[in-house]
C-alpha atoms as a PDB file:
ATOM      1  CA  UNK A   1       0.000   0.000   0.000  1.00  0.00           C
ATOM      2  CA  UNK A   2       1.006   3.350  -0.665  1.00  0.00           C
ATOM      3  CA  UNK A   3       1.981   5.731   1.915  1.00  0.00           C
ATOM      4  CA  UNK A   4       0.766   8.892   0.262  1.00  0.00           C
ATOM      5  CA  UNK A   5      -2.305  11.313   0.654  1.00  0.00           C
ATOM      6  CA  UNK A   6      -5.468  12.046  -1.306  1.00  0.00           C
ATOM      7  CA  UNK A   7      -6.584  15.358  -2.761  1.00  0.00           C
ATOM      8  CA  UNK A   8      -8.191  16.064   0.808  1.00  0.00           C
ATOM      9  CA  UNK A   9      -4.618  15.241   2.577  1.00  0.00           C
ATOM     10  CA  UNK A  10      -5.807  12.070   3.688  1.00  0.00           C
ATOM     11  CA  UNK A  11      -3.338   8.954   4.229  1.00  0.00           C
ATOM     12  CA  UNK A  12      -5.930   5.965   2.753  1.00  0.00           C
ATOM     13  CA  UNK A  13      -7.881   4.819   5.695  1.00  0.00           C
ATOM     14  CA  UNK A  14      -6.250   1.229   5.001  1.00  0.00           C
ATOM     15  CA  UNK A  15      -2.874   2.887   5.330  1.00  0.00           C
ATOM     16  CA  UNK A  16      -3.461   4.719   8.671  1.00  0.00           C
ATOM     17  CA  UNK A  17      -3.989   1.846  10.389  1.00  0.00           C
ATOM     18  CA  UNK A  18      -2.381  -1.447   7.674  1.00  0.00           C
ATOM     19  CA  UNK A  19      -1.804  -3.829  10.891  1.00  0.00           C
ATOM     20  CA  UNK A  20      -5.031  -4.316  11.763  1.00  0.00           C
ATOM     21  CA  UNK A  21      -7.251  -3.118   9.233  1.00  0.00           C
ATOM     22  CA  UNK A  22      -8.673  -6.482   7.993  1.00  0.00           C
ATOM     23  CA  UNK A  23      -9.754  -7.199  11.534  1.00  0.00           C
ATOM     24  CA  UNK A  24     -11.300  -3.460  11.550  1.00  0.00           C
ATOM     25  CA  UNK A  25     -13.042  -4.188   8.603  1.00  0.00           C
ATOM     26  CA  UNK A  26     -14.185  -8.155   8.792  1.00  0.00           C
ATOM     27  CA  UNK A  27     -15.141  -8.158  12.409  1.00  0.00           C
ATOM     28  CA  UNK A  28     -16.880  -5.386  12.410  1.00  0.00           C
ATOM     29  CA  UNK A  29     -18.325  -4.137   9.016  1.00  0.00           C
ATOM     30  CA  UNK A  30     -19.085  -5.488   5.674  1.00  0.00           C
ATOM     31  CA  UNK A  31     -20.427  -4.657   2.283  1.00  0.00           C
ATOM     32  CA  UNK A  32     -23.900  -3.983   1.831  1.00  0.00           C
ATOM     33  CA  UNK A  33     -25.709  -6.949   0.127  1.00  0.00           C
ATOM     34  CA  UNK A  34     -29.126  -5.337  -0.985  1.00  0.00           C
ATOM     35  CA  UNK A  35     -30.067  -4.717  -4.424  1.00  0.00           C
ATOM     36  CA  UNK A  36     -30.068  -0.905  -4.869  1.00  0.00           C
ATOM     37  CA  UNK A  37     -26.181  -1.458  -3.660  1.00  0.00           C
ATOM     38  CA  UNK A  38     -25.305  -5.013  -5.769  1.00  0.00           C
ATOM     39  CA  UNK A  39     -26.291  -2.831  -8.951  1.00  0.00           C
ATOM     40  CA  UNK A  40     -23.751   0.130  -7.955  1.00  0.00           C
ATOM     41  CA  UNK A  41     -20.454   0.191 -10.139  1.00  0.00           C
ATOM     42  CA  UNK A  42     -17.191   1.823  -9.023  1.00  0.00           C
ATOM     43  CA  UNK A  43     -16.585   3.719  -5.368  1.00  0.00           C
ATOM     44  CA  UNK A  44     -19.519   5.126  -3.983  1.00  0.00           C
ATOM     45  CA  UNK A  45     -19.541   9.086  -2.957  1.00  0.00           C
ATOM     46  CA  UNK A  46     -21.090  10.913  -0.143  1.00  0.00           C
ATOM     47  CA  UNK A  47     -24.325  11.948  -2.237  1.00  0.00           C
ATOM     48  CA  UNK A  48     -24.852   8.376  -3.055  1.00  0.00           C
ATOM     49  CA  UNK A  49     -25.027   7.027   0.379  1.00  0.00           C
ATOM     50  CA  UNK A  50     -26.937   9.415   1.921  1.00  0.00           C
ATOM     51  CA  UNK A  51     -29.224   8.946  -1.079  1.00  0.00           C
ATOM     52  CA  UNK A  52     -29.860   5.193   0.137  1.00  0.00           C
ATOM     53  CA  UNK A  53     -33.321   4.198   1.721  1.00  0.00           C
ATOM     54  CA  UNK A  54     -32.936   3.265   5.385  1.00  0.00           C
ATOM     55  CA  UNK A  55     -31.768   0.030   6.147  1.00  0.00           C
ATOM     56  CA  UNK A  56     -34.411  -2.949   7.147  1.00  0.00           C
ATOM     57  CA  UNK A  57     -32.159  -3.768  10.195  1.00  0.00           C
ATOM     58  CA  UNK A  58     -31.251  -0.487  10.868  1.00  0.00           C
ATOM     59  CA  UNK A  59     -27.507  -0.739  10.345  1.00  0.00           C
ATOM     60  CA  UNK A  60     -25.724   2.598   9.689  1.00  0.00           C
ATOM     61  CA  UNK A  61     -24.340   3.412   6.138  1.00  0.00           C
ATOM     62  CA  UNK A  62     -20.817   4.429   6.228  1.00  0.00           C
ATOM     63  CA  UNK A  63     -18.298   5.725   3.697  1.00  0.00           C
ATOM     64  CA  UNK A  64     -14.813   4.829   4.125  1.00  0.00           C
ATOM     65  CA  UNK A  65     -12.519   6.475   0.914  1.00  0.00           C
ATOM     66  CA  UNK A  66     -15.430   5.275  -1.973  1.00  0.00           C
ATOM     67  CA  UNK A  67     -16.006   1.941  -0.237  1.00  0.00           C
ATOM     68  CA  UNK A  68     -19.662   1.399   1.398  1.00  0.00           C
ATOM     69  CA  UNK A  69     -19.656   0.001   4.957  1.00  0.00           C
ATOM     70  CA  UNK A  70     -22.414  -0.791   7.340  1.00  0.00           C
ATOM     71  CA  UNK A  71     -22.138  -1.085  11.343  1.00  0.00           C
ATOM     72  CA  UNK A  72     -25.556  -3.959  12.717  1.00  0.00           C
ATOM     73  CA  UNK A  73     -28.256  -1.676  14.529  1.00  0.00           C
ATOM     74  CA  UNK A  74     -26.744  -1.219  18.145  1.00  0.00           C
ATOM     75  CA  UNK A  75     -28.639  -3.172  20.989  1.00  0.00           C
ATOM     76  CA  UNK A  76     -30.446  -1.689  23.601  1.00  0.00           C
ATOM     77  CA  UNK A  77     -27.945  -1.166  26.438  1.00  0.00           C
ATOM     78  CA  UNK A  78     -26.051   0.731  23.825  1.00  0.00           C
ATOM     79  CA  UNK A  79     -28.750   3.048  23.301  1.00  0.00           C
ATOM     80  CA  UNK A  80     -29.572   3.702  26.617  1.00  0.00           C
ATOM     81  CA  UNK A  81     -25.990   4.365  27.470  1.00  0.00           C
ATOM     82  CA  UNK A  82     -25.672   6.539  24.649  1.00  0.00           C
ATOM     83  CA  UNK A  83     -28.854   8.475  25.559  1.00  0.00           C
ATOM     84  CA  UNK A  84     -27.931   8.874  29.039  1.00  0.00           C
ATOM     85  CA  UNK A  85     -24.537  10.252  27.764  1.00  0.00           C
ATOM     86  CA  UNK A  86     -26.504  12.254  25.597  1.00  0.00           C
ATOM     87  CA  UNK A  87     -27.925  14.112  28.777  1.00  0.00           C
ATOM     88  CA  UNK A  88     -25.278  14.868  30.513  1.00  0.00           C
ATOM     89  CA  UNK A  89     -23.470  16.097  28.086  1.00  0.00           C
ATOM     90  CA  UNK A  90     -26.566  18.449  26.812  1.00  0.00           C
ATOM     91  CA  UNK A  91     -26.645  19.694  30.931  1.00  0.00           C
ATOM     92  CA  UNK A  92     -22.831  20.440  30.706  1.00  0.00           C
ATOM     93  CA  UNK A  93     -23.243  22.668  27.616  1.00  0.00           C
ATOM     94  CA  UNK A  94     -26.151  24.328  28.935  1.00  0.00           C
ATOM     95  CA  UNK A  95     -24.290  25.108  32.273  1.00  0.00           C
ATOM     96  CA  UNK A  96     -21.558  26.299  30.121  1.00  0.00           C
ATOM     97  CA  UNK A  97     -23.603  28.581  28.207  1.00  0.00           C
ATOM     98  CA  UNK A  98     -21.405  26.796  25.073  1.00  0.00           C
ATOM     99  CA  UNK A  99     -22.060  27.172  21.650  1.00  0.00           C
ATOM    100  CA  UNK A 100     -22.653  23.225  20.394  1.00  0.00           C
ATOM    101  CA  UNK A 101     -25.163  20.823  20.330  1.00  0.00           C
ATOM    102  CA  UNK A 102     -25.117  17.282  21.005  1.00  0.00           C
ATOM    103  CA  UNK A 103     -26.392  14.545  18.788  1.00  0.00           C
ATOM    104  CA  UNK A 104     -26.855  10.727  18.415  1.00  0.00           C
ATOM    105  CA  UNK A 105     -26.004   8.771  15.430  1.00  0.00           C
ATOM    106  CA  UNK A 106     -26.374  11.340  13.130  1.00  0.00           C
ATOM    107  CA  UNK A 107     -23.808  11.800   9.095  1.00  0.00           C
ATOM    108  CA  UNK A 108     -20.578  13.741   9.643  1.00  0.00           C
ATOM    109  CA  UNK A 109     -18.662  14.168   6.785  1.00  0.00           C
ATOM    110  CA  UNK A 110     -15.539  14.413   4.901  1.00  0.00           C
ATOM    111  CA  UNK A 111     -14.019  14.272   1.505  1.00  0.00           C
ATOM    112  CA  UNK A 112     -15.363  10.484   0.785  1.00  0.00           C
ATOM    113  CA  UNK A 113     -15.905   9.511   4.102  1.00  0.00           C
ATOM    114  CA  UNK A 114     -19.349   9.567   6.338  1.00  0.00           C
ATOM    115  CA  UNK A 115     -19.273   8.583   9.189  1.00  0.00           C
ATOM    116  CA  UNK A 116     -22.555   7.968  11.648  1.00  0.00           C
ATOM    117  CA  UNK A 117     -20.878   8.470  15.337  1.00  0.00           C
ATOM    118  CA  UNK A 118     -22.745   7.252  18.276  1.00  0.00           C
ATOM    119  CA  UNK A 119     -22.631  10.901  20.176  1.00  0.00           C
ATOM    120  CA  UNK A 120     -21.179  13.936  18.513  1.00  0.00           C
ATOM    121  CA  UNK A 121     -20.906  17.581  20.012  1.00  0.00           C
ATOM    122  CA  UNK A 122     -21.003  20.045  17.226  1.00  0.00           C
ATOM    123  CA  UNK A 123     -20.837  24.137  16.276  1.00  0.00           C
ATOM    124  CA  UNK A 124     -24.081  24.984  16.940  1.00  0.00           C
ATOM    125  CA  UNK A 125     -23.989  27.152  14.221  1.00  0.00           C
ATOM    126  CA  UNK A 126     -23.177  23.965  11.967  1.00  0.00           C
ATOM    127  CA  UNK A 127     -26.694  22.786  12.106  1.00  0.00           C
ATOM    128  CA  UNK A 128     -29.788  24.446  10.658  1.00  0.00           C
ATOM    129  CA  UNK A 129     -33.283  23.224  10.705  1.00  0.00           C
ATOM    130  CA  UNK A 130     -33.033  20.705   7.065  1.00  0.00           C
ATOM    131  CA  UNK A 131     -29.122  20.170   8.093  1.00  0.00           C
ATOM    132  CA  UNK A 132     -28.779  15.667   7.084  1.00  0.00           C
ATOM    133  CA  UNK A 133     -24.800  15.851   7.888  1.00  0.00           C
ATOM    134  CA  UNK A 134     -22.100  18.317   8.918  1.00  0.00           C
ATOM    135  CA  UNK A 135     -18.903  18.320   7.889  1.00  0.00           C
ATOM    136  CA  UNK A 136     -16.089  16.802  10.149  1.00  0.00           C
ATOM    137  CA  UNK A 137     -14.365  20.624  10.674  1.00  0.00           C
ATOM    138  CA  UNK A 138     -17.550  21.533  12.530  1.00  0.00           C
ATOM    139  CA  UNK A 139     -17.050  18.720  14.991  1.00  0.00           C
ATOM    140  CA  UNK A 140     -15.339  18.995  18.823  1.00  0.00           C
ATOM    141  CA  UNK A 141     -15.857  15.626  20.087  1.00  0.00           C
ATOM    142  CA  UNK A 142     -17.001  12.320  18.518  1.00  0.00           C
ATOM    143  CA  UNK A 143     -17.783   8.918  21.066  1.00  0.00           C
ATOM    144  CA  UNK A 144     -18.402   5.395  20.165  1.00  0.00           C
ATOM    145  CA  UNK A 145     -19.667   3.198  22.248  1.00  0.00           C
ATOM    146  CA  UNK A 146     -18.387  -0.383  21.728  1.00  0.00           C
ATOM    147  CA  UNK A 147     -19.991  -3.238  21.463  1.00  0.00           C
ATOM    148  CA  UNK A 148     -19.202  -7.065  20.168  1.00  0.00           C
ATOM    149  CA  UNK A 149     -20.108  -6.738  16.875  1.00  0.00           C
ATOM    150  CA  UNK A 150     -18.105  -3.287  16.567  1.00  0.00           C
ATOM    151  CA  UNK A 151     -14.976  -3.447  18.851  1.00  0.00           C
ATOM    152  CA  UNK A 152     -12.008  -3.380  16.496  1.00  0.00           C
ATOM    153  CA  UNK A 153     -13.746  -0.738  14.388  1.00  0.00           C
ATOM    154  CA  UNK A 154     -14.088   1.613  17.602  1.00  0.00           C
ATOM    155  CA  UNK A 155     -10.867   0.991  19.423  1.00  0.00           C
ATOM    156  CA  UNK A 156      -8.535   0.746  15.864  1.00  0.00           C
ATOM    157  CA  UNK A 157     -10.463   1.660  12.529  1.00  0.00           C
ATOM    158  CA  UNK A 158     -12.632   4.938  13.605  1.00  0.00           C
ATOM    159  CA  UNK A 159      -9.998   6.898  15.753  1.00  0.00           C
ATOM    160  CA  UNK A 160      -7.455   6.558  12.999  1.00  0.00           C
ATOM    161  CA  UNK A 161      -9.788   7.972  11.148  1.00  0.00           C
ATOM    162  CA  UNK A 162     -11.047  10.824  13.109  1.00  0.00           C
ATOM    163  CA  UNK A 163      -7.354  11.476  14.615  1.00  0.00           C
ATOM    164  CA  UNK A 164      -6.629  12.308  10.318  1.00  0.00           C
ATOM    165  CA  UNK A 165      -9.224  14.372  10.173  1.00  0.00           C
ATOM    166  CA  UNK A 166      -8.164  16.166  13.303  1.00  0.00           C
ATOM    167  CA  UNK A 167     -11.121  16.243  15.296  1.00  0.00           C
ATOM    168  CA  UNK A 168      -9.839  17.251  18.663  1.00  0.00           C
ATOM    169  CA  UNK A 169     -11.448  15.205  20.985  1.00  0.00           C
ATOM    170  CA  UNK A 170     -12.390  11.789  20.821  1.00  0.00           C
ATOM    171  CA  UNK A 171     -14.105   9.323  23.623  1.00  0.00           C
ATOM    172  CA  UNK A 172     -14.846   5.625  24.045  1.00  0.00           C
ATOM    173  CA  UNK A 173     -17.112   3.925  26.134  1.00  0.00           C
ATOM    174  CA  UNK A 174     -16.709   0.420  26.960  1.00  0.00           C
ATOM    175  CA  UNK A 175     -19.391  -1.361  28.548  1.00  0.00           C
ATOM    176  CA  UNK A 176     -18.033  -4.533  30.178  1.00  0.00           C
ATOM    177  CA  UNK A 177     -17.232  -5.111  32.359  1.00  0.00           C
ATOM    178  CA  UNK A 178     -18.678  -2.233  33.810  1.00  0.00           C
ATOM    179  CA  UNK A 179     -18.807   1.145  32.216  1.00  0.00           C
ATOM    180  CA  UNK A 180     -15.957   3.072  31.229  1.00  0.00           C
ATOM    181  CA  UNK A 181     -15.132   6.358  29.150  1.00  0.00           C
ATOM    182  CA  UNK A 182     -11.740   6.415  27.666  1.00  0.00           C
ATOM    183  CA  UNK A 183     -10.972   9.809  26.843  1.00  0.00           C
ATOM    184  CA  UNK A 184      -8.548  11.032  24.386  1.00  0.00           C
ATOM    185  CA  UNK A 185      -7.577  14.166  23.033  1.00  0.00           C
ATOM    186  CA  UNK A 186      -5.550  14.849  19.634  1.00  0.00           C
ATOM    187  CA  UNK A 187      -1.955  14.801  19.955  1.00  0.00           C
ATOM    188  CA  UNK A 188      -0.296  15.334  16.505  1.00  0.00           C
ATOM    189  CA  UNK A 189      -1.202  13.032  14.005  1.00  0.00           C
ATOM    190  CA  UNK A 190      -3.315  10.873  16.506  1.00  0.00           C
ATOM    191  CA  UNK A 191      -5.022  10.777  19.948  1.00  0.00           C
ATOM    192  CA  UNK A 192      -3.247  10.212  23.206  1.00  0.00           C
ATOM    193  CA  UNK A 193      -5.818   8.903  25.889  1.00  0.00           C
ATOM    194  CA  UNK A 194      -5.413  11.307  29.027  1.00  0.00           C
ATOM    195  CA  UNK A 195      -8.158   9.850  31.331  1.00  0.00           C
ATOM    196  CA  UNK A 196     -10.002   6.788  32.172  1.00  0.00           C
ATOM    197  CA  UNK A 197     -13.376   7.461  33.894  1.00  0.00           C
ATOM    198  CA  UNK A 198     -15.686   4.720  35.454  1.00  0.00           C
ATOM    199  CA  UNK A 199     -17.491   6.823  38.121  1.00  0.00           C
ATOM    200  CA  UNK A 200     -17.965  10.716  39.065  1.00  0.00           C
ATOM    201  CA  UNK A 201     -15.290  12.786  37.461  1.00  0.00           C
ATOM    202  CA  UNK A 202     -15.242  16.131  35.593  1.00  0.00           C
ATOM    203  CA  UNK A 203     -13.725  15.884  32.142  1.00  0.00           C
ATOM    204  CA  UNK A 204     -13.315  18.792  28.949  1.00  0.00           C
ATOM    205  CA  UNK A 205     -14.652  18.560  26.158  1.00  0.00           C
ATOM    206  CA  UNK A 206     -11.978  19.323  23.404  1.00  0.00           C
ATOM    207  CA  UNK A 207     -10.961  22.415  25.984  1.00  0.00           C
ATOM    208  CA  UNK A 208     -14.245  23.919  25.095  1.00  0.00           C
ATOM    209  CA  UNK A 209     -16.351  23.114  28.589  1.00  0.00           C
ATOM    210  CA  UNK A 210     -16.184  20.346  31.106  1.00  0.00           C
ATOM    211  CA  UNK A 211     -19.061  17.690  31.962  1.00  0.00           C
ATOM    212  CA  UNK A 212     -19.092  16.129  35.235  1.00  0.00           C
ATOM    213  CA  UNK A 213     -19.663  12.232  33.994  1.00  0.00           C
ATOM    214  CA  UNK A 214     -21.622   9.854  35.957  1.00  0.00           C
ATOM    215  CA  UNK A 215     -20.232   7.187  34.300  1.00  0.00           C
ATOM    216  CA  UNK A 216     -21.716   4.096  36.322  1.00  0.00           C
ATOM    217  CA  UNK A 217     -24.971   5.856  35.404  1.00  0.00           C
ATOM    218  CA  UNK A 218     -25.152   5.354  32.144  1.00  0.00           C
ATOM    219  CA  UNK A 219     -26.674   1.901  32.309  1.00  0.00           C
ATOM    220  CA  UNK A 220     -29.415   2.638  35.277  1.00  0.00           C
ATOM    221  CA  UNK A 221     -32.566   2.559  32.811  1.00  0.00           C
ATOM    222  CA  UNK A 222     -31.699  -1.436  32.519  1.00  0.00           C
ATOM    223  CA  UNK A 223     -32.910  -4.066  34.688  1.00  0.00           C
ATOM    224  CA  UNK A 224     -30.219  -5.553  36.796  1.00  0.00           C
END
């Protein structure tokens, strides 16, 4: 593989992270096998995927440098835990008085990449009322929360990723054995993790504002 960059000043996403990527990839995310994506020729482009119905399963279109990815719908303690993150985060920035927003699974872009993050905080002034995706310059912190089906994606594949497109902050949540929150902040051409959070702590957000995480929270909607 070739060590250069694209027009965009991208490394190829199979570059940035060669040791591992096949276990990225195969573990975690395949190729599409519906008809409206069998009948495509060549590498697919931003337009086209956000063009594509919803999936049956819901499983999240992704773009990775023309080729079409999909992560399975996430189970139910990942949604709660990314909802409750969702809420504390949205307290912190209204405390704060900051200018983002905070969103679930919703398109970020960049030149031939989409991405569908599990929580994002955004520019505020990134989003308007018919906004579908916002580019990846607009973006302060992206999180993943990992699961079985997605673990060498979230840990390898998607920081990589982000860390080239130099989003400054990015966090990961592992939920077994109990909750955690990884959080790393860019550090040259990749992100360095500076804490580890698995109860009551106060972390920033990309230097913008701090959140005071309840992390062993995030799973209290469940049934024990």
């Amino acid at each position: 593989m070739s060590g250069g960059r694209d027009s965009a000043g991208y490394r190829p996403a199979w570059d940035a992270v060669a040791e591992t990527r096949e276990e990225a990839v195969m573990t975690t995310m395949s190729v599409m096998k519906h008809k409206c994506v069998d009948d495509h020729e060549g590498p697919w482009t931003v337009e086209e995927v956000l063009a594509l119905p919803e999936h049956p399963a819901r499983a999240r279109y992704e773009l990775v440098d023309g080729v079409l990815m999909m992560s399975p719908a996430p189970s139910f303690a990942h949604q709660i835990a990314s909802s409750a993150l969702n809420r504390q985060i949205r307290g912190a920035i209204a405390a704060a008085g900051a200018p983002f927003l905070v969103v679930e699974a919703s398109n970020v872009i960049g030149e031939s990449r989409l991405f569908i993050p599990d929580i994002m905080v955004v520019d505020r002034s990134a989003v308007l009322r018919d906004t579908v995706a916002v580019p990846l310059e607009a973006v302060l912190l992206l999180a993943e929360i990992v699961s079985p089906h997605n673990r060498a994606a979230d840990r390898i594949l998607k920081p990589a990723l982000y860390a080239q497109a130099k989003v400054p902050a990015y966090w990961r949540i592992e939920l077994e054995p109990e909750p955690a929150v990884l959080v790393h902040e860019l550090s040259g051409d990749a992100y360095r993790e500076v804490q580890r959070v698995t109860g009551k702590q106060s972390v920033e957000v990309g230097g913008a504002f701090p959140v005071d995480l309840d992390v062993a929270a995030l799973l209290d909607d469940l049934e024990d």
